[in-house]
C-alpha atoms as a PDB file:
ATOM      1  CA  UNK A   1     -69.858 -27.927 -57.365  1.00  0.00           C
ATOM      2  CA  UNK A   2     -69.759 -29.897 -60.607  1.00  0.00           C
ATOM      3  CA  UNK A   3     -68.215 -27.466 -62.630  1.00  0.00           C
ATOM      4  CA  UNK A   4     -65.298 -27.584 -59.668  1.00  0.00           C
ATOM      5  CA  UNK A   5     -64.807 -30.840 -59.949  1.00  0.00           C
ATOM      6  CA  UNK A   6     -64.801 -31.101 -63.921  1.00  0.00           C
ATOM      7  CA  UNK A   7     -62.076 -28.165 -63.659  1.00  0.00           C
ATOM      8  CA  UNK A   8     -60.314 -29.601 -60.977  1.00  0.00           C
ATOM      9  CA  UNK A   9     -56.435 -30.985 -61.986  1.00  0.00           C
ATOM     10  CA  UNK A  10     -54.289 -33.176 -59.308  1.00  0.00           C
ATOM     11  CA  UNK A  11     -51.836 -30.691 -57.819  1.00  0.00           C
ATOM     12  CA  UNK A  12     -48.542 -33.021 -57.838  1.00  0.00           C
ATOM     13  CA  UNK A  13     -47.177 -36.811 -57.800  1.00  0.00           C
ATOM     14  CA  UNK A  14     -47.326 -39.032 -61.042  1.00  0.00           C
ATOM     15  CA  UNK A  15     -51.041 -37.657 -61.747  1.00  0.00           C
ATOM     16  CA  UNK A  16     -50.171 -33.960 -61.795  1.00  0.00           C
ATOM     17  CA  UNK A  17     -51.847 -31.420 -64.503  1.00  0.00           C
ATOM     18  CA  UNK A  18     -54.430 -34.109 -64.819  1.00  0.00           C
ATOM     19  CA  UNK A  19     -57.981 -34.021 -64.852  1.00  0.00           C
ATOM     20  CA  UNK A  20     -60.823 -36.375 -62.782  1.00  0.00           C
ATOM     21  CA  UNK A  21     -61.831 -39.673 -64.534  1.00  0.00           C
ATOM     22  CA  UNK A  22     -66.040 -39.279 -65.028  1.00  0.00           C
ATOM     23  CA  UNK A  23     -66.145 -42.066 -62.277  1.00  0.00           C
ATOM     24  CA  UNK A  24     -63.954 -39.821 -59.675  1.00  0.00           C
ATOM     25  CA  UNK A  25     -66.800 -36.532 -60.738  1.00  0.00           C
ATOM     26  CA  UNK A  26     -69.504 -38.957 -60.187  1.00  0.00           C
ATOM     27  CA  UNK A  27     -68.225 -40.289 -56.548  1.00  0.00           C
ATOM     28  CA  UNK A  28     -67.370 -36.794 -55.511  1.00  0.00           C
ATOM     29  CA  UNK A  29     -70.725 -35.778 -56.202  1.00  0.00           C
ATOM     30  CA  UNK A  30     -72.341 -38.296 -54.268  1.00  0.00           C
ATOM     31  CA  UNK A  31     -70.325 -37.742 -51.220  1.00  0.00           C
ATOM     32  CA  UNK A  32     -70.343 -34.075 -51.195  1.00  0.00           C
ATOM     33  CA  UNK A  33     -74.398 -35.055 -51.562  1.00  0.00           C
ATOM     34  CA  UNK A  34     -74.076 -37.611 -49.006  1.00  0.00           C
ATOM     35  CA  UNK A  35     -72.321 -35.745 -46.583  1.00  0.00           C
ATOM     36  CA  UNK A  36     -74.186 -32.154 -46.911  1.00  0.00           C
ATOM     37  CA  UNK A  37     -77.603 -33.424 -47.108  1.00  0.00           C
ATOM     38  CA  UNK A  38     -78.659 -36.762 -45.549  1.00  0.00           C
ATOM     39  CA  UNK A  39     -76.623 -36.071 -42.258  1.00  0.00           C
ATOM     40  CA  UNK A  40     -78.068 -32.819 -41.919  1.00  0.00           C
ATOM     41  CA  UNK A  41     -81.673 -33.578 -42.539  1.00  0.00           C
ATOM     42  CA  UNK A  42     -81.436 -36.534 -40.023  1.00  0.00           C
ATOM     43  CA  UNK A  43     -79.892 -34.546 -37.395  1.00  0.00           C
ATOM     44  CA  UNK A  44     -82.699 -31.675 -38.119  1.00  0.00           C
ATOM     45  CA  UNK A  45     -85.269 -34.593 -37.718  1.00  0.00           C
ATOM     46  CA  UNK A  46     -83.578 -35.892 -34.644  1.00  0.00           C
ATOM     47  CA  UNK A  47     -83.432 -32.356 -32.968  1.00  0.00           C
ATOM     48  CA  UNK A  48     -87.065 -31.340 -33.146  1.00  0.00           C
ATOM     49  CA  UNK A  49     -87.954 -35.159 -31.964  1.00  0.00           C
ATOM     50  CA  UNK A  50     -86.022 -35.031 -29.181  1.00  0.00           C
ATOM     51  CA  UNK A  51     -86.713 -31.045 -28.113  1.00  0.00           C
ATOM     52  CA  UNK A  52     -90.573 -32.046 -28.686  1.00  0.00           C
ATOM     53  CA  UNK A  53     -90.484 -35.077 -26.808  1.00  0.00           C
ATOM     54  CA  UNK A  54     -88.880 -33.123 -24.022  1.00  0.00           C
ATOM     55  CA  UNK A  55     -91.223 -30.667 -24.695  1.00  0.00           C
ATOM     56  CA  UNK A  56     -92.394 -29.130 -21.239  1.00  0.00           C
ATOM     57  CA  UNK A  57     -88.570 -28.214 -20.604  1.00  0.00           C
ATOM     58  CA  UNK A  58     -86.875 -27.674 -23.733  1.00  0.00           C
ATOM     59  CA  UNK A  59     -89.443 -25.555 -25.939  1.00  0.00           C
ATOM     60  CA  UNK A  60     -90.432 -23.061 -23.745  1.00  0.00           C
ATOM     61  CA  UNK A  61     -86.633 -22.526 -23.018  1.00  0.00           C
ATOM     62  CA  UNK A  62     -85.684 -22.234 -27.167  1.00  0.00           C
ATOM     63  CA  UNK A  63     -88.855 -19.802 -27.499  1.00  0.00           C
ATOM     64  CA  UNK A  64     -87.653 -17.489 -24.830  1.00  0.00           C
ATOM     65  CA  UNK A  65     -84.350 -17.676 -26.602  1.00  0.00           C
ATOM     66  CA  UNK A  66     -85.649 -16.697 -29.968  1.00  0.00           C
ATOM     67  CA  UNK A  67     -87.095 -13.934 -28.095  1.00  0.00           C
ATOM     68  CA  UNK A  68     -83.885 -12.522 -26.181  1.00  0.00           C
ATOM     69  CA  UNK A  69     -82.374 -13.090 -29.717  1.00  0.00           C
ATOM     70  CA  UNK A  70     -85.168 -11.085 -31.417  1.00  0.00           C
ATOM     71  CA  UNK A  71     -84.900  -8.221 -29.266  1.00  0.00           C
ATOM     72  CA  UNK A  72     -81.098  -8.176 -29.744  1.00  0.00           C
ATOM     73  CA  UNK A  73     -80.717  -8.388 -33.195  1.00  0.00           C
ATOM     74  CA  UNK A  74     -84.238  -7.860 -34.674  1.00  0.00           C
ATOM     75  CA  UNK A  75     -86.072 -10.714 -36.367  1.00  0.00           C
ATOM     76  CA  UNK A  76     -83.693 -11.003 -39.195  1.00  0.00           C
ATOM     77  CA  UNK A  77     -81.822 -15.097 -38.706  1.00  0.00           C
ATOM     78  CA  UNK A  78     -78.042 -14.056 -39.920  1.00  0.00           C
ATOM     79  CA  UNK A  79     -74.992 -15.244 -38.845  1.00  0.00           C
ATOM     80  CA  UNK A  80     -74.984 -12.746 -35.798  1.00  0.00           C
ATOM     81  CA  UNK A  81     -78.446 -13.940 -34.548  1.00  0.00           C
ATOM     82  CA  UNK A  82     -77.604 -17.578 -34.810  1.00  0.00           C
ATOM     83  CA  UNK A  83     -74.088 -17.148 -33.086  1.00  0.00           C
ATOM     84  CA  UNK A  84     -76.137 -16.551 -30.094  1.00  0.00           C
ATOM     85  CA  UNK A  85     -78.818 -19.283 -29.860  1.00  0.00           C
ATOM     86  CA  UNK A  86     -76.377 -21.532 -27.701  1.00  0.00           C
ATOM     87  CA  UNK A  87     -79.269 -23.121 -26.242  1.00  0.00           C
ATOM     88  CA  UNK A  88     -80.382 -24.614 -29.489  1.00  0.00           C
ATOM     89  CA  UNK A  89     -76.594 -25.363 -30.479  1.00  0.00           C
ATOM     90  CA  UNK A  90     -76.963 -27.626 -27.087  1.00  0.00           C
ATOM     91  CA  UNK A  91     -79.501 -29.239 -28.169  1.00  0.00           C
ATOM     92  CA  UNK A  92     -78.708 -29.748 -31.591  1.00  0.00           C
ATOM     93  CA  UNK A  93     -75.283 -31.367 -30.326  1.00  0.00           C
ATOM     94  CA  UNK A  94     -77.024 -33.554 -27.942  1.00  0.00           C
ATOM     95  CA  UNK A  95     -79.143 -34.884 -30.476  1.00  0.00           C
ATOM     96  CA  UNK A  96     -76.304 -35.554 -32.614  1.00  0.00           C
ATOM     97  CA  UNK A  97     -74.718 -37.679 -29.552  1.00  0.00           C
ATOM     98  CA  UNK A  98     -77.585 -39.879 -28.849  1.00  0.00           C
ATOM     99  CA  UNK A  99     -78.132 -40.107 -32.947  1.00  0.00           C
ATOM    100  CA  UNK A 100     -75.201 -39.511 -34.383  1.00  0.00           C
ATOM    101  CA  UNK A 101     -76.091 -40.166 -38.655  1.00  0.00           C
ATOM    102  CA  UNK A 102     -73.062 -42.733 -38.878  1.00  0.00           C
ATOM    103  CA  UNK A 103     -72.639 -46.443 -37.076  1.00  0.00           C
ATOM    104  CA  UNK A 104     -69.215 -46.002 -37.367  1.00  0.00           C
ATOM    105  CA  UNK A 105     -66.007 -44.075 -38.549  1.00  0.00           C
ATOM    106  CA  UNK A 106     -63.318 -45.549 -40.317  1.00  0.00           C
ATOM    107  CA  UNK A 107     -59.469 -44.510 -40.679  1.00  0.00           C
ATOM    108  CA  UNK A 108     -56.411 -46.274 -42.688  1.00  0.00           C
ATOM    109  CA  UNK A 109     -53.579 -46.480 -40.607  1.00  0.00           C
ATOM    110  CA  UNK A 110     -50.442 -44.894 -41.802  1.00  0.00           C
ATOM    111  CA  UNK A 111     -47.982 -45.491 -38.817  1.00  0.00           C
ATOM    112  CA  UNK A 112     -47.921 -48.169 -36.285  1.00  0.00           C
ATOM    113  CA  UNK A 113     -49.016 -46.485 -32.798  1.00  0.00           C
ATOM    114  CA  UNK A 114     -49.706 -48.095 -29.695  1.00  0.00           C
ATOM    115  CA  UNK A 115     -53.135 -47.536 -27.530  1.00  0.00           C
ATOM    116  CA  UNK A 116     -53.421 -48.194 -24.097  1.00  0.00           C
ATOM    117  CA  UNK A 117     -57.325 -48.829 -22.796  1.00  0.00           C
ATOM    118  CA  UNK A 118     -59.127 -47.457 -19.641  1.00  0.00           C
ATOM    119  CA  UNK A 119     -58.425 -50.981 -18.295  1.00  0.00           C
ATOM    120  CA  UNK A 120     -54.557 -50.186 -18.935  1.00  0.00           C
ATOM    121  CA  UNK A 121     -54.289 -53.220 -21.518  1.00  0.00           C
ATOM    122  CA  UNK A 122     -51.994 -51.445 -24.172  1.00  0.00           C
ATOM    123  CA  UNK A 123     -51.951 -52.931 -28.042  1.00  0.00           C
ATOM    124  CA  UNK A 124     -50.084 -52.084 -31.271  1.00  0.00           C
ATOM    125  CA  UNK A 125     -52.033 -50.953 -33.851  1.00  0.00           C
ATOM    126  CA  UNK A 126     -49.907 -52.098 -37.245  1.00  0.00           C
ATOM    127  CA  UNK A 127     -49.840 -50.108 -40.785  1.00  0.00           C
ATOM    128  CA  UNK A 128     -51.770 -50.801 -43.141  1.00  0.00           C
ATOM    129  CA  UNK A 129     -54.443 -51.727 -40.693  1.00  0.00           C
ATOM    130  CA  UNK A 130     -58.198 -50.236 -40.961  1.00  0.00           C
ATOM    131  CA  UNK A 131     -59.124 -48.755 -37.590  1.00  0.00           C
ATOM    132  CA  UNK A 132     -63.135 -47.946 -36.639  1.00  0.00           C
ATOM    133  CA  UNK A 133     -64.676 -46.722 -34.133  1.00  0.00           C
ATOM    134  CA  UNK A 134     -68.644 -46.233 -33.037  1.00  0.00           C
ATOM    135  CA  UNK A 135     -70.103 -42.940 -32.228  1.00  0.00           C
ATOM    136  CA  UNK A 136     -73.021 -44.107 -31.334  1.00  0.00           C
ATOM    137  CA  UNK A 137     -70.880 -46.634 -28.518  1.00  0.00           C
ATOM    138  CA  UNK A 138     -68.315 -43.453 -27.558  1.00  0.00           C
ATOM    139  CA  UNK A 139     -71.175 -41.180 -27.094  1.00  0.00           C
ATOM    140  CA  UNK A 140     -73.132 -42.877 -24.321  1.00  0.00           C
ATOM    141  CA  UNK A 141     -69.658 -44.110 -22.315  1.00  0.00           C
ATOM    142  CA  UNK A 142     -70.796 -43.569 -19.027  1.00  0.00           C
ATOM    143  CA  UNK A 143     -67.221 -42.294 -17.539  1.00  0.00           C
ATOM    144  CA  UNK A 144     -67.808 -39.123 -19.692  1.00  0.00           C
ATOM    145  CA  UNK A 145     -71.566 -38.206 -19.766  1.00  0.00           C
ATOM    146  CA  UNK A 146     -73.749 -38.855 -16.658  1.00  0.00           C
ATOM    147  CA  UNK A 147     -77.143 -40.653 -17.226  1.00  0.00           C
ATOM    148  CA  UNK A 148     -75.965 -40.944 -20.997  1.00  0.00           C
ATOM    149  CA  UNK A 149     -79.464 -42.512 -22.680  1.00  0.00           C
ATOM    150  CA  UNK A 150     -80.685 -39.067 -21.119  1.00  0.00           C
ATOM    151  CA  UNK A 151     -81.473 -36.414 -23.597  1.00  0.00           C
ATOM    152  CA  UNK A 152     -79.400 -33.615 -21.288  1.00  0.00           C
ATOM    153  CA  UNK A 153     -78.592 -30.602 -23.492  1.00  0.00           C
ATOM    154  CA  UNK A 154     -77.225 -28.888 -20.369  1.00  0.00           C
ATOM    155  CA  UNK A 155     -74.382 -31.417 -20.531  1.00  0.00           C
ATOM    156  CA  UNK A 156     -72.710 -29.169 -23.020  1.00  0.00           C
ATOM    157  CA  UNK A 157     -72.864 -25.964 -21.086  1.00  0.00           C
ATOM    158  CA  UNK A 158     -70.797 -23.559 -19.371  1.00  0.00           C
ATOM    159  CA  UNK A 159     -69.814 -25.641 -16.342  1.00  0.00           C
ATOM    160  CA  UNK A 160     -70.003 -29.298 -17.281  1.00  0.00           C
ATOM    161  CA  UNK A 161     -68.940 -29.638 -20.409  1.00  0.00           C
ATOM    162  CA  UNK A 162     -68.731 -33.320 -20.106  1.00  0.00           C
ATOM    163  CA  UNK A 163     -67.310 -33.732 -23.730  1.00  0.00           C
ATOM    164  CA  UNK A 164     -64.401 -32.323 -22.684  1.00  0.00           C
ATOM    165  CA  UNK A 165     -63.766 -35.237 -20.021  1.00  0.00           C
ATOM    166  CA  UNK A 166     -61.320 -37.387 -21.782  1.00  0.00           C
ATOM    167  CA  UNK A 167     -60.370 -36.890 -25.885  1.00  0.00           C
ATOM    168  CA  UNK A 168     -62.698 -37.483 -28.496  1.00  0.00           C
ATOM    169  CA  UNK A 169     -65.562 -38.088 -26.095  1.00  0.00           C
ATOM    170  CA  UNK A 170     -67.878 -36.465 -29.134  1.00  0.00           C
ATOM    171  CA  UNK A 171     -67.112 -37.372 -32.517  1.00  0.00           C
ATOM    172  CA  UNK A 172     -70.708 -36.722 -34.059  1.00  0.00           C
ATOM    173  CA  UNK A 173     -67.881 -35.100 -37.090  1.00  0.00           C
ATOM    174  CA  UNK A 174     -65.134 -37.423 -36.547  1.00  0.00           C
ATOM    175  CA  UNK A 175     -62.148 -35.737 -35.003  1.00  0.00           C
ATOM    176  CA  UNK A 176     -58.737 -34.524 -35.677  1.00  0.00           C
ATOM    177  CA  UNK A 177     -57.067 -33.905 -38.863  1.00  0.00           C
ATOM    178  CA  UNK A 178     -59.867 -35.514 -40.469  1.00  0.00           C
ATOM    179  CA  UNK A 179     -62.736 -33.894 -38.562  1.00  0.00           C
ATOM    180  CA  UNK A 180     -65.558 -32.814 -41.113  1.00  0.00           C
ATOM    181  CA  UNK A 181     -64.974 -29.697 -42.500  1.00  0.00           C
ATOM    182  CA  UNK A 182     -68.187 -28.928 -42.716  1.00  0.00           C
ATOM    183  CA  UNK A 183     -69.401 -29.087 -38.873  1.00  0.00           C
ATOM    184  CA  UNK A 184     -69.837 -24.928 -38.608  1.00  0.00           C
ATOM    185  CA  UNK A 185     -71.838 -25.012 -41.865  1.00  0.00           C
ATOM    186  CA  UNK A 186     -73.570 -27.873 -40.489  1.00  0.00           C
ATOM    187  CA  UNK A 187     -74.958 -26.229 -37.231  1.00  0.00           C
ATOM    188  CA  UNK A 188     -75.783 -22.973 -39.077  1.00  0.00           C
ATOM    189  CA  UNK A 189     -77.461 -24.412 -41.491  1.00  0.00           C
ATOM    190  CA  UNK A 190     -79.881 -26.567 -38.754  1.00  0.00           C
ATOM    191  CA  UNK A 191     -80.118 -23.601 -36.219  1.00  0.00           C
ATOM    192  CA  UNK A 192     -81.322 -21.624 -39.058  1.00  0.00           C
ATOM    193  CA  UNK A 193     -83.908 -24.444 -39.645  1.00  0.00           C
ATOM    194  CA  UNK A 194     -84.898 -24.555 -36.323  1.00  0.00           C
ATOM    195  CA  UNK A 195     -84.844 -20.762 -35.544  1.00  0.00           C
ATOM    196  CA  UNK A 196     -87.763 -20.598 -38.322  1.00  0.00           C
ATOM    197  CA  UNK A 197     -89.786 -23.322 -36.652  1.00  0.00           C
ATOM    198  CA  UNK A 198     -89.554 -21.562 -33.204  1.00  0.00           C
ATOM    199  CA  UNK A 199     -90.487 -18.597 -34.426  1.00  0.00           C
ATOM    200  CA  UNK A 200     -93.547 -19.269 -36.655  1.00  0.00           C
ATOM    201  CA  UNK A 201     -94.965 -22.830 -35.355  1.00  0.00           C
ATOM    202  CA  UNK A 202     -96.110 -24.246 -32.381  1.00  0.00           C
ATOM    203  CA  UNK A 203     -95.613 -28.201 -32.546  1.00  0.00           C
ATOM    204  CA  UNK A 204     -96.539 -31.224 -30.732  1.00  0.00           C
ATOM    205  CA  UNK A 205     -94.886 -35.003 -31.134  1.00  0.00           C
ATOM    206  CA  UNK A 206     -97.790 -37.496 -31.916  1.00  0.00           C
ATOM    207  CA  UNK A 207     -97.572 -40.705 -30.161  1.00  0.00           C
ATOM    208  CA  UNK A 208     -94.063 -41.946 -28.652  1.00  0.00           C
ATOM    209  CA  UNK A 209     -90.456 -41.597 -30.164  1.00  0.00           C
ATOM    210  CA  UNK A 210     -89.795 -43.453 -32.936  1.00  0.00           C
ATOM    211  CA  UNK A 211     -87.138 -46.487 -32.484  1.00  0.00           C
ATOM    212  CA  UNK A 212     -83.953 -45.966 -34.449  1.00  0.00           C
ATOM    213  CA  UNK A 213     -83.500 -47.621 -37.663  1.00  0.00           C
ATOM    214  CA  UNK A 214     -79.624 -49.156 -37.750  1.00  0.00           C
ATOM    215  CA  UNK A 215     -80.266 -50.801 -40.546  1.00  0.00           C
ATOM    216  CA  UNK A 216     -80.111 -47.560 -42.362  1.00  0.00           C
ATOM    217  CA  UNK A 217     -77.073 -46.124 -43.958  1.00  0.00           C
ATOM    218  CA  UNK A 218     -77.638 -42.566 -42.292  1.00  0.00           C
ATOM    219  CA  UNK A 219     -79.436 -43.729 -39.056  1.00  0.00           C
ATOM    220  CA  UNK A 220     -82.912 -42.297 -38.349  1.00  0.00           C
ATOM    221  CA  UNK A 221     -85.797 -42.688 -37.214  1.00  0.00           C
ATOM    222  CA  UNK A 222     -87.518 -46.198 -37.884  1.00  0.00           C
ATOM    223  CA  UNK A 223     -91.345 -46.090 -39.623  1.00  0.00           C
ATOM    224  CA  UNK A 224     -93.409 -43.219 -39.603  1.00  0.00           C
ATOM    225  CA  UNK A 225     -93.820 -40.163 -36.985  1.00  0.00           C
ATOM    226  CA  UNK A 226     -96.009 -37.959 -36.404  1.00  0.00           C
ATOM    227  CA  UNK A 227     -95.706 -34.014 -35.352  1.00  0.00           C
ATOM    228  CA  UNK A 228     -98.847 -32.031 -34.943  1.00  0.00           C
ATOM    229  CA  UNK A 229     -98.243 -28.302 -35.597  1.00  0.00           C
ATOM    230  CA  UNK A 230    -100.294 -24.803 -35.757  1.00  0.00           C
ATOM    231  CA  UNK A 231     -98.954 -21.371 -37.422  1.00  0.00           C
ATOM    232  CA  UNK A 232     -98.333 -18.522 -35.152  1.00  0.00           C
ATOM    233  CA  UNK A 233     -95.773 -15.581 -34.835  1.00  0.00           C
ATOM    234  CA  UNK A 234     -93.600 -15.615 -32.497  1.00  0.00           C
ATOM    235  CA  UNK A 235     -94.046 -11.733 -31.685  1.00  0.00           C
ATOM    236  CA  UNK A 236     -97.623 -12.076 -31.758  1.00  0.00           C
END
């Protein structure tokens, strides 16, 4: 990645054929760090809270999918095998909207628009204005998702689908042109994470969920928590 960015050269416009100021390598860096690391581990952390603290109904249901996943593709965790553990995907994403790893989203507006609320109050949004929005608020809107302080992974299933309600109901990677590009690695790269844990620990959640920490710049979980685990095999 730093040897990209240190041969990158602007494409066109009054900077074109030029290279990135040591300042511009140094930001990119800790974005790309930013952005592939800390939200992933925090969602990882968030997912195997929330499955273990729903424990009685959500692990034995991930185990038997690891199993019907085992039997179909053998034990090796590819991009085949993980393509069909939609049961962790659901809970992955539902972790992600009750914890999504960002307070809020932010976008420059290039051209005025007008925005008309649920109430049916409409307001111009000007140029040059700086729009945000909450994730955290637009995840647990209680038009969209029933019981939304519910950890529900089954909201996201064949059926429901209550994301798809109303636009932009989930926006755990922003949404639209500027979506996160990396949302497909993302979920590959947890269910792959979580896959191994299913298959070769049992685990336990010590004590009760830990209270979100807001006052972090990728919100987790506040203090310490505990997980008691043992080592097992899954085909054992």
């Amino acid at each position: 990645m730093l040897q990209s960015f240190i041969d990158a050269r602007y494409r066109s416009g009054e900077l074109a054929g030029q290279a990135l100021t040591d300042d511009q390598v140094c930001g990119l860096l800790i974005a790309g760090l930013f952005a592939g690391q800390h939200t992933s581990s925090i969602t990882s952390t968030w997912t195997t809270l929330r499955v273990l603290d729903n424990k009685a109904e959500w692990w034995p249901r991930l185990v038997e999918e690891q199993k019907k996943v085992m039997q179909e593709c053998g034990d090796e965790i590819n991009y085949e095998s993980l393509s069909k553990m939609t049961e962790l995907y659901n809970c992955i994403k539902e972790a992600l909207r009750l914890h999504p790893p960002l307070i809020m989203l932010l976008r420059y507006v290039q051209v005025p628009f007008n925005v008309t609320t649920a109430e049916g109050k409409s307001y111009t949004i000007p140029k040059g204005h700086i729009v945000a929005t909450s994730p955290t608020y637009n995840h647990r809107r209680e038009e969209v998702f029933t019981n939304p302080l519910k950890y529900d992974p089954d909201r996201f299933a064949p059926g429901r689908e209550e994301d798809r309600k109303a636009p932009f109901s989930f926006v755990g990677f922003g949404c639209g042109r500027h979506g996160c590009m990396g949302e497909t690695f993302a979920f590959l790269q947890i269910k792959t994470l979580m896959a191994y844990i299913l298959r070769n620990f049992d685990m336990e959640l010590i004590g009760e969920l830990p209270e979100v920490d807001y006052e972090a710049m990728v919100v987790g979980p506040k203090g310490d928590c505990q997980i008691r685990f043992k080592r097992r095999k899954l085909t054992e």
